[in-house]
Each structure stands twice: as C-alpha cells, then as structure tokens.
Protein backbone atom coordinates (compact mmCIF):
# COMPACT_ATOMS: atom_id res chain seq x y z
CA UNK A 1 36.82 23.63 -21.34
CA UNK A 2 34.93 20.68 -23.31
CA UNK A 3 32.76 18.01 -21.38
CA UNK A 4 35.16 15.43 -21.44
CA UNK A 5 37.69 17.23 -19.17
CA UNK A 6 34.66 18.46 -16.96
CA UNK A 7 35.92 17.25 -13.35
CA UNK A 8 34.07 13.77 -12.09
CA UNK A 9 30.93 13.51 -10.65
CA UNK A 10 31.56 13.79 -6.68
CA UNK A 11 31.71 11.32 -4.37
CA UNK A 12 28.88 12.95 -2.26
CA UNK A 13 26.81 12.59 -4.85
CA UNK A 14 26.96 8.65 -4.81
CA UNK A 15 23.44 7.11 -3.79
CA UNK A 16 24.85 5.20 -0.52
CA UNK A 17 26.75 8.74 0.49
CA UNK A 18 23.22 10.62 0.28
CA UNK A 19 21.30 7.76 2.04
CA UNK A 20 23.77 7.52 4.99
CA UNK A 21 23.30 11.98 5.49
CA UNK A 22 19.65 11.85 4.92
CA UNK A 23 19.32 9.39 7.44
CA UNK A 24 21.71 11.84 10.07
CA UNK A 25 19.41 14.54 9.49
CA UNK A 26 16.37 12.75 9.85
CA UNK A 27 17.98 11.62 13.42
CA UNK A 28 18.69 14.84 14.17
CA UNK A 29 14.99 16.03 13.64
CA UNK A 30 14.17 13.22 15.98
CA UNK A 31 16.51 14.86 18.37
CA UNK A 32 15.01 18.05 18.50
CA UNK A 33 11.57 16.69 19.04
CA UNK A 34 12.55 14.48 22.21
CA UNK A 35 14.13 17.73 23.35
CA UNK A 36 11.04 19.35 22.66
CA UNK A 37 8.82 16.82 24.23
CA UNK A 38 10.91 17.84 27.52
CA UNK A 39 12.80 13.70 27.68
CA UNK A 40 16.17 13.55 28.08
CA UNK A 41 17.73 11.98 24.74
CA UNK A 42 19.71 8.86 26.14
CA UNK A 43 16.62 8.43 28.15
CA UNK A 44 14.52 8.83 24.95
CA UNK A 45 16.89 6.15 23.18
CA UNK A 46 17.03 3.51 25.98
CA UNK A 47 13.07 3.46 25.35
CA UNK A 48 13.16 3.03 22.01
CA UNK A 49 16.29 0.63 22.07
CA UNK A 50 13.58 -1.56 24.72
CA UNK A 51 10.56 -1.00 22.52
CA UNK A 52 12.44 -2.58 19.19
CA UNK A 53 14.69 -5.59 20.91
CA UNK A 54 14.09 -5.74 24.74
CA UNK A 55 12.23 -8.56 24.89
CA UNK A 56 10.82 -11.58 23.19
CA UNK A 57 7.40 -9.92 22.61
CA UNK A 58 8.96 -6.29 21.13
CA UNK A 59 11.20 -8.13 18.43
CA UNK A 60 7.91 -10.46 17.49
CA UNK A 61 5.74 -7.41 17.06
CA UNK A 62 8.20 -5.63 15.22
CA UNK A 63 8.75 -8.42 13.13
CA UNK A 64 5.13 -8.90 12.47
CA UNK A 65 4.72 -5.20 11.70
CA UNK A 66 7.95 -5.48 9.20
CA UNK A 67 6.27 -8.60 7.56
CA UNK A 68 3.01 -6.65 6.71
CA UNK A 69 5.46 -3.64 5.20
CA UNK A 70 7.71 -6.35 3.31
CA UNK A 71 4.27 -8.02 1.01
CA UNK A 72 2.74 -4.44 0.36
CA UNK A 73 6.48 -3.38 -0.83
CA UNK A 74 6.95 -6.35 -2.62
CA UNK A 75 3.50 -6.08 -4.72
CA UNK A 76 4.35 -2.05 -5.55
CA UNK A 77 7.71 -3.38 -6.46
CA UNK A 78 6.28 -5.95 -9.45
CA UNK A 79 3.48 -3.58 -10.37
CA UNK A 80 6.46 -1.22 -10.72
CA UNK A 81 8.67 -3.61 -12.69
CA UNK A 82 5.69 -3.10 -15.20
CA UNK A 83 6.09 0.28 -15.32
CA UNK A 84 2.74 1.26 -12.82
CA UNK A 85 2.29 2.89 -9.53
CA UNK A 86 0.50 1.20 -7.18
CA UNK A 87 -0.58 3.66 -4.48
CA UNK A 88 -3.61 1.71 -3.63
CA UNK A 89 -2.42 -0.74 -1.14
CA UNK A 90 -4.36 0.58 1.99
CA UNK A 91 -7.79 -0.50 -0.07
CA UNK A 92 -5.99 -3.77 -1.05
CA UNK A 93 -5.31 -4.80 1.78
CA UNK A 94 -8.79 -3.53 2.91
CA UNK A 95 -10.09 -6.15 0.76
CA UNK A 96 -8.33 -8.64 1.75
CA UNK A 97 -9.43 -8.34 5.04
CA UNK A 98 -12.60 -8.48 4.42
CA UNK A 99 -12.61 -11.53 2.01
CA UNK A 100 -10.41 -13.37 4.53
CA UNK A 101 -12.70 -12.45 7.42
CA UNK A 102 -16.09 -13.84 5.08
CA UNK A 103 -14.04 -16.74 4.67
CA UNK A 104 -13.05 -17.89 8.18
CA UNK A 105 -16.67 -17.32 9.91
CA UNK A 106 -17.90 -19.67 7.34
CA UNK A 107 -16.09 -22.28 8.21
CA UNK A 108 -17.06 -24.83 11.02
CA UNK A 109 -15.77 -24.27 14.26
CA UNK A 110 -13.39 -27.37 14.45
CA UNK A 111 -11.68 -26.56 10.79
CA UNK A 112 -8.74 -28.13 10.95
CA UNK A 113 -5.39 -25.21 11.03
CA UNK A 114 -4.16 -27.26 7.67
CA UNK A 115 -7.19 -26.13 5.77
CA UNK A 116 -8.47 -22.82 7.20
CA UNK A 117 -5.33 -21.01 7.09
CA UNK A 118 -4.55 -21.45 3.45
CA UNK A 119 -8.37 -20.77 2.45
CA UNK A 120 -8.15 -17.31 4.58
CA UNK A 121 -4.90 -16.58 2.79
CA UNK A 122 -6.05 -17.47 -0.50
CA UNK A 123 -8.93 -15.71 -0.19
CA UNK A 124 -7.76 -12.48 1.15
CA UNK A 125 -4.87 -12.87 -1.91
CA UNK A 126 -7.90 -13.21 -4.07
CA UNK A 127 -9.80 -10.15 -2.41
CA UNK A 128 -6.77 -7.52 -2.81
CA UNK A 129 -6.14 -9.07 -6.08
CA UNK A 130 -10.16 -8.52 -7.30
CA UNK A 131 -9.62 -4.79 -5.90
CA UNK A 132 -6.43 -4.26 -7.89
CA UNK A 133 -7.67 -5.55 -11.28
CA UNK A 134 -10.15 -2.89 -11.29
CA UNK A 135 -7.67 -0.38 -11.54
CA UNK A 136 -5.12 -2.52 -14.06
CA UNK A 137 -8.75 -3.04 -16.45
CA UNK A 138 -9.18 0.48 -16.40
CA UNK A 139 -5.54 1.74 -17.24
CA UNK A 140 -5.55 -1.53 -20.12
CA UNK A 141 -8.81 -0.94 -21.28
CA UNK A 142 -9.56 3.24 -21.07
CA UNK A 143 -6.01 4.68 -20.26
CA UNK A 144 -7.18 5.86 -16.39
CA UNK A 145 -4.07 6.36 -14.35
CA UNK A 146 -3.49 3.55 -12.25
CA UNK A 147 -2.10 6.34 -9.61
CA UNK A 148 -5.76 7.81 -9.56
CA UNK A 149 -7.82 4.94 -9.70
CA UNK A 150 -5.65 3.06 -6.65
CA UNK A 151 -5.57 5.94 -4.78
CA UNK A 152 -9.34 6.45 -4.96
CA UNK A 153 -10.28 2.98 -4.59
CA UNK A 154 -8.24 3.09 -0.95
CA UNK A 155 -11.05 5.17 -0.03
CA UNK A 156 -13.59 2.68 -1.02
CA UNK A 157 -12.36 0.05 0.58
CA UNK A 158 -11.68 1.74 3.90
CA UNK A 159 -15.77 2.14 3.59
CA UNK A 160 -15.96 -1.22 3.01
CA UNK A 161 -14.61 -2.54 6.20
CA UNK A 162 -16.64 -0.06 8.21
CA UNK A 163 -19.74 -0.92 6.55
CA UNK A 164 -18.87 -4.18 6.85
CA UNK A 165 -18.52 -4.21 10.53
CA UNK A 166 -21.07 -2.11 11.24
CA UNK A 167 -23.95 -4.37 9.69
CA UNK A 168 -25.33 -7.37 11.28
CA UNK A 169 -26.34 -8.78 7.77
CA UNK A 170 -22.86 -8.96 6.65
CA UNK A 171 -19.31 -9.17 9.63
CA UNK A 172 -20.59 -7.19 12.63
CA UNK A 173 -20.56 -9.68 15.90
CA UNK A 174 -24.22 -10.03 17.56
CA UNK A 175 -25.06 -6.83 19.25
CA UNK A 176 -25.79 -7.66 23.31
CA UNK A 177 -25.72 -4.77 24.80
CA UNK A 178 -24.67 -1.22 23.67
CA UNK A 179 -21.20 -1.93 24.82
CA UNK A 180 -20.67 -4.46 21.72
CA UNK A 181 -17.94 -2.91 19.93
CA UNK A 182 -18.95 -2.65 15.95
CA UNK A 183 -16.13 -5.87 14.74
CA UNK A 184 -16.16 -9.58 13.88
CA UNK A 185 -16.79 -12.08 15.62
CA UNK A 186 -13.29 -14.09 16.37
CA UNK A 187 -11.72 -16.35 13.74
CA UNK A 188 -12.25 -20.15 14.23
CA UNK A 189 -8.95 -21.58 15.81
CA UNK A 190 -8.60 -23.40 12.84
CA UNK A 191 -7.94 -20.14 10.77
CA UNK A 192 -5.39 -18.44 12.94
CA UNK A 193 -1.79 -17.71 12.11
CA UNK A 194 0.17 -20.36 14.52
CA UNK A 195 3.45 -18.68 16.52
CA UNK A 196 6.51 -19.42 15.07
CA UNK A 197 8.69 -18.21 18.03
CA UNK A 198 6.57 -19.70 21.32
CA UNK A 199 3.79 -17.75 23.32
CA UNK A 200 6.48 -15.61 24.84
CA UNK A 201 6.35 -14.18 20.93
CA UNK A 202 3.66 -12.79 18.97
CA UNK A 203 5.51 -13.83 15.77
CA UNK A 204 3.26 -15.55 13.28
CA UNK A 205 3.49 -17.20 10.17
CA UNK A 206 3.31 -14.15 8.62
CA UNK A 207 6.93 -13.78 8.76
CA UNK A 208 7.87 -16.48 7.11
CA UNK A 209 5.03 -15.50 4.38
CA UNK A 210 6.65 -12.50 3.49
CA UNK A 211 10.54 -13.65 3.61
CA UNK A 212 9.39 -16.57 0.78
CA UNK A 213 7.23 -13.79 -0.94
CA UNK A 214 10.11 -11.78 -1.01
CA UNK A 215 12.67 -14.35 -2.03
CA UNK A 216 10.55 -16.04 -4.50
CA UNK A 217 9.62 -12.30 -6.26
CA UNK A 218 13.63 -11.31 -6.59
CA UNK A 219 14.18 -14.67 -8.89
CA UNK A 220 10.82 -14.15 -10.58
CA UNK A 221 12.17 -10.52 -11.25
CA UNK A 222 15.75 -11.17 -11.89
CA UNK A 223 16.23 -15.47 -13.56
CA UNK A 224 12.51 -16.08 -15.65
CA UNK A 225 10.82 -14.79 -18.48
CA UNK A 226 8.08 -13.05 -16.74
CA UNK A 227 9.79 -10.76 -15.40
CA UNK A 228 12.25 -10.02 -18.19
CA UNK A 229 8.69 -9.33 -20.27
CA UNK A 230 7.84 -6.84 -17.09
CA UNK A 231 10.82 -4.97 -17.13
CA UNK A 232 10.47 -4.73 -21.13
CA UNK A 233 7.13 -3.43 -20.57
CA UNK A 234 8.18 -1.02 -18.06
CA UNK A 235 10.47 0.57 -19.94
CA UNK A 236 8.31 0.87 -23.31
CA UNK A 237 4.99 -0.66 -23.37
CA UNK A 238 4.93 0.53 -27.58
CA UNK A 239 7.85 -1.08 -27.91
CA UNK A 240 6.80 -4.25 -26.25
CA UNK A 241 3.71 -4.37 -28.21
CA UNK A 242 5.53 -4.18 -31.59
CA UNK A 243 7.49 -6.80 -30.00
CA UNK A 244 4.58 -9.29 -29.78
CA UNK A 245 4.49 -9.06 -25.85
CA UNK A 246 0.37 -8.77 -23.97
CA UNK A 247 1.35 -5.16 -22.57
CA UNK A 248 -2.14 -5.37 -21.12
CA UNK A 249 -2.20 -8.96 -19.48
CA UNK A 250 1.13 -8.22 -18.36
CA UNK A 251 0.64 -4.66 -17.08
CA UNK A 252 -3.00 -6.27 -15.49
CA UNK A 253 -1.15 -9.38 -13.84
CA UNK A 254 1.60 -7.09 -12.19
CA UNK A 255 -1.11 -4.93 -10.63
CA UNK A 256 -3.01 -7.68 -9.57
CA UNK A 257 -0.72 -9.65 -7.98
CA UNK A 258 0.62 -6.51 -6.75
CA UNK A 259 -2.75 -6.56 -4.88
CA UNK A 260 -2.95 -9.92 -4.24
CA UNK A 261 0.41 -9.46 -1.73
CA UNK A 262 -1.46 -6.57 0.08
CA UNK A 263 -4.09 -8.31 0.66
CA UNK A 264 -2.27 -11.17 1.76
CA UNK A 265 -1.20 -9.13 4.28
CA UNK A 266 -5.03 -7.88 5.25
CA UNK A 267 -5.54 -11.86 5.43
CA UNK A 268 -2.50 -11.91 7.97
CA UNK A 269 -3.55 -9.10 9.88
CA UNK A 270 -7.09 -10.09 10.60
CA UNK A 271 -5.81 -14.18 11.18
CA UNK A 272 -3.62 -11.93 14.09
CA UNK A 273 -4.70 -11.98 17.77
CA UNK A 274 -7.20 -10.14 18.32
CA UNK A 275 -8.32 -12.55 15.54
CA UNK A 276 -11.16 -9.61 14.18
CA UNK A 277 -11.93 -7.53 11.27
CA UNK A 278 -12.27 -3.92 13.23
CA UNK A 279 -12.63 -0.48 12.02
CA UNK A 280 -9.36 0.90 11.13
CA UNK A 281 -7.90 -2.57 11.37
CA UNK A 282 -4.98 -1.75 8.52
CA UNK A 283 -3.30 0.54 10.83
CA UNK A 284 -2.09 2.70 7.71
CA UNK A 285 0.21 -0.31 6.70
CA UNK A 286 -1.25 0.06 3.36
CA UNK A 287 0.52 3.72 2.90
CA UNK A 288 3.53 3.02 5.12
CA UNK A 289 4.24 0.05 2.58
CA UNK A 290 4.11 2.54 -0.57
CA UNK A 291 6.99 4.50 1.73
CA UNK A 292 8.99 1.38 2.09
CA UNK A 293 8.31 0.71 -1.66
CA UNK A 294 9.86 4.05 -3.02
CA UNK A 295 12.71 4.03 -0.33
CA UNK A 296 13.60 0.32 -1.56
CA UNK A 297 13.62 1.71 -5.66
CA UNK A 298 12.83 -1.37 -7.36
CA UNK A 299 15.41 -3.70 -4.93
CA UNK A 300 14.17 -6.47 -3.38
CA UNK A 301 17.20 -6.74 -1.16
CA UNK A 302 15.98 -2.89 0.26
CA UNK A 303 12.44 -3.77 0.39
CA UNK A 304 13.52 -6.42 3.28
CA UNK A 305 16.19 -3.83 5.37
CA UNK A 306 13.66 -1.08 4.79
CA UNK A 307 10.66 -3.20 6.12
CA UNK A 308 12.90 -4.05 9.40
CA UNK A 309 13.64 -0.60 9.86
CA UNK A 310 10.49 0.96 9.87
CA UNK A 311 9.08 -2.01 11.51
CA UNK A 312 11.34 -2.30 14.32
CA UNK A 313 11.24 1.82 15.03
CA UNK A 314 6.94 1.42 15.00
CA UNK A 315 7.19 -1.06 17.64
CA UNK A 316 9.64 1.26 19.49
CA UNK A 317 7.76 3.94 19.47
CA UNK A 318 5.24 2.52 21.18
CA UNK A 319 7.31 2.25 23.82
CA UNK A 320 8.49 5.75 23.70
CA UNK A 321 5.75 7.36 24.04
CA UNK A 322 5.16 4.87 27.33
CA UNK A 323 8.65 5.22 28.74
CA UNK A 324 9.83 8.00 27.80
CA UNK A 325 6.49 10.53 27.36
CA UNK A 326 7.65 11.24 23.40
CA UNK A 327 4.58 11.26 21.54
CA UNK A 328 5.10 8.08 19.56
CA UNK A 329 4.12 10.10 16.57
CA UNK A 330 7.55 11.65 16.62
CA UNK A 331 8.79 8.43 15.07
CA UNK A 332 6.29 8.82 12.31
CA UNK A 333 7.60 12.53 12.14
CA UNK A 334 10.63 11.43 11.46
CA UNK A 335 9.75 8.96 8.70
CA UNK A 336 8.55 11.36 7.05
CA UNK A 337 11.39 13.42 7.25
CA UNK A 338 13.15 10.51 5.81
CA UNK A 339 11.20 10.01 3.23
CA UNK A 340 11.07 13.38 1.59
CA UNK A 341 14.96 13.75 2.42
CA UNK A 342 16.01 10.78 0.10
CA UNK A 343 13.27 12.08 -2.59
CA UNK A 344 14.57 15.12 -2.25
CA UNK A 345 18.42 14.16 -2.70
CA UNK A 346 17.64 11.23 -5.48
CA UNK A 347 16.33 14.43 -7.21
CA UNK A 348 19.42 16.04 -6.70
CA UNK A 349 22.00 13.23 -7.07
CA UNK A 350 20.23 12.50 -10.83
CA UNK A 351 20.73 16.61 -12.45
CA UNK A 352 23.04 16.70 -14.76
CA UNK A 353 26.45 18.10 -13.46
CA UNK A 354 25.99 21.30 -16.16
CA UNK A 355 29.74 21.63 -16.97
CA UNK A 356 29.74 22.11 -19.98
CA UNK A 357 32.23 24.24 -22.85
C-alpha cells in the first residue's frame, strides 16, 4: 500500500486528546497517594477544593503564587521565541530580589508608594535582567549553551541571597540577640505592593503586573516586528544573519528581558508581606515557572491557564496537608507526574506514523 492511502493519523493522537489523559493519570497518581497517606479521597478533595477557593485569603494567595509562575513563563517564552532555553530563572529571580531589596532600604522611610514601588520593580527587572545577559553574552560572544550557563548561574545566585542576608555589611537586619533570624530588615511602606482585593486578600499588584506582562508579550510576539525578527531567529539564526537581522542583539535582548520578567517577580516577592529578602525566599518559583513554560509550548494563552493551575493546586496543598494530613508534597508529586506525562506523549504524538509501502 503507498503512503497516500496509509489510514489518518488518529484522533488520540491530537494534542488536546493527550493533554486531557495525561492529566487523568496524573489524578489518578494523586489518588493513590491520598490513599496511601491513610485520608479518605472526598475528604482529601474537600481540603484541597478549601485550600484553592474557600475563602478570600486562599484565592489571593493562589493568585499571587500564579502571578509569580505567569512572568517567569512569560520571559522563557520570549527567550524561546529566539530560539534559547532559559532554565535559569530561579537565579533571576534571585537577583532580582536582591537588587530590589538594595533598593528599598535605601530609600527614606516616608518614600512616597508612587515612587518606591516602581524603583523596586525597576530595579529588580534590571537585576534579573544583569544576571541573564551574562549568559546571552556568552552564547553571542563564545557559543556557551545558554542551558548550561542559566542553569549554573541559578546556583550562584541562590549564594547570593544567602550571603547577602547573612552579612551585616551588605542586607542582614542588625543582630540583637542570637534569636535575630539572618533576613532584611522590612521594606519602607512606601515600597510595598498595595492590595488590590482589600485586607481580607493578600492579592497584590503583582497580579495585575503579570496579566499586562502577559498581554502586552502575546502582541509583541504575534502584531510587531520584534517579534517577527525573534521567531526568524529562532528558527535559523544563519539564515537570519544572511538576512541582515542582529542574531546576537536579538538572541541577547530575548534572554535578557527573559530575565528581566523573573526578576520582576523576585522584586514582587520580596515587596510581599513579610516585606524581607530571606534565605530561600524564591520558594522554587524560579523552576516551577520553567514547568509552566514547557507545559504552555510557546502560547501565551497556556502560560496564563497553566500559571492558575499550578498556582491554585500550591495554595491547596497547603491546606491538604493541614486538613486532610496529605503531605502537601503529594501535589508537587503529582506535578511532576504531569509534567513528564505530557513530555512523554508530545514525544509520542510527534513520530512519524511509519506506514509506509
């Protein structure tokens, strides 16, 4: 029989199809560990179900939490519009944190909100951007892999937080007794995120932040000639350079503002009640946001329902764990198992069918 009266490609194999069953079996693995855990499973989802929309404070956090995922997706979806892989977004947003922290115990006390929260955004934009650009010179400039270089420097600037903290020359709060905890002092009021939803909400700014980033990024992408140049570049840089495009600035700027977004979100984080820079502030936000990144393939649309998602079931499983005694690590569990379910089937759903004469 020739190819062209091989039988069509099956329905299963459709994208949406393969989403839908990776996402039942990833439930069911959730299943099995609240059985394991020795909870009962309706009891198991009436926790989580109060953790993610049960009261005003649940669906701010999780909205919060979503935000951060949403900017760290959004920069690792430009970078990859330029054909990188930007796996560094825990340093990023590292940095970030750290510039934006520098930035808001330098200003006066009485800093007015209108200036001190756009200088600690800016400068913790600035700070994941700096941290970035290290890895897009080096990739331009000597051919490193950006994979390598971001993934090392995530390392580096996890150090840099705790050193930072940990010396009084630089963040670290006046030591009083030896009960002061190694951490900032508090931002200025001035440099806080306000609430957007009352104080019944922990909602911040932060979530509008990341609904314009991500709005304003699709038409950058999709309507202007930036990111027509980008995707040209992604697909062949040689062939973009014979084409006149700067392959390097281009391939440079998506990284850094790639960084800049994560460390917008550092910014966010530390301008967050407790209002610190602490150890281990980032949460792993920087590597959850790389998940939501690859799950969202180069869509901003998905980068925004995968951010809820995974922001909303974090939140819950807080509450899990509380209400329910399921390690809330279970919900990471199965994230994971998500994760390497749809990799696993996009693998699948792309092989050639094979039917040939």
């Amino acid at each position: 029989m020739t190819a062209s009266l091989a039988p069509p490609r099956p329905r299963l194999r459709h994208p949406l199809s393969l989403a839908l069953l990776a996402a039942v079996a990833a439930a069911g693995v959730g299943v099995l560990l609240v059985v394991a855990a020795g909870a009962a499973p309706g009891a198991a989802w009436a926790a989580l179900d109060e953790g993610m929309f049960g009261s005003s404070y649940s669906v701010g956090s999780s909205l919060n939490s979503a935000a951060v995922l949403a900017l760290i997706a959004t920069g690792f979806t430009v970078a990859h519009r330029a054909g990188l892989v930007n796996v560094g977004g825990e340093g990023q947003l590292c940095a970030g944190g750290v510039s934006a922290a520098a930035t808001g115990l330098a200003l006066p006390a009485q800093v007015p909100a209108a200036l001190g929260v756009p200088l600690i955004l800016l400068a913790g934009f600035a700070g994941g951007a700096a941290w970035a650009s290290i890895a897009g010179v080096l990739k331009t400039r000597r051919g490193t892999s950006e994979v390598i270089t971001t993934l090392l420097l995530n390392f580096v600037g996890a150090g840099l937080v705790s050193v930072a903290v940990h010396e009084e020359a630089l963040l670290r709060q006046p030591v009083t007794s030896s009960e002061t905890l190694p951490q900032s002092e508090a931002l200025p009021q001035g440099a806080q995120l306000p609430l957007i939803a009352g104080v019944e909400s922990p909602a911040t700014a932060i979530v509008v932040l990341a609904a314009v980033a991500v709005v304003v990024t699709a038409v950058v992408l999709r309507g202007t000639a930036v990111g027509l140049k980008l995707k040209s570049v992604g697909h062949s840089p040689a062939a973009s350079a014979r084409l006149g495009l700067p392959v390097a600035r281009l391939q440079e700027g998506g990284l850094a503002v790639a960084g800049g977004l994560a460390g917008l979100a550092g910014a966010c984080l530390v301008a967050t009640a407790p209002y610190v820079l602490a150890e281990h502030f980032s949460s792993g936000y920087g590597f959850s946001g790389l998940v939501v990144g690859l799950l969202a393939r180069g869509s901003l649309v998905a980068v925004a329902a995968v951010s809820l998602g995974l922001g909303f079931l974090t939140s819950g499983g807080i509450n899990l764990q509380l209400a329910a005694g399921v390690p809330a690590s279970s919900v990471q569990i199965v994230q994971s198992v998500l994760v390497l379910l749809i990799a696993a089937v996009m693998l699948w759903s792309n092989r050639p069918d094979g039917s040939r004469s």
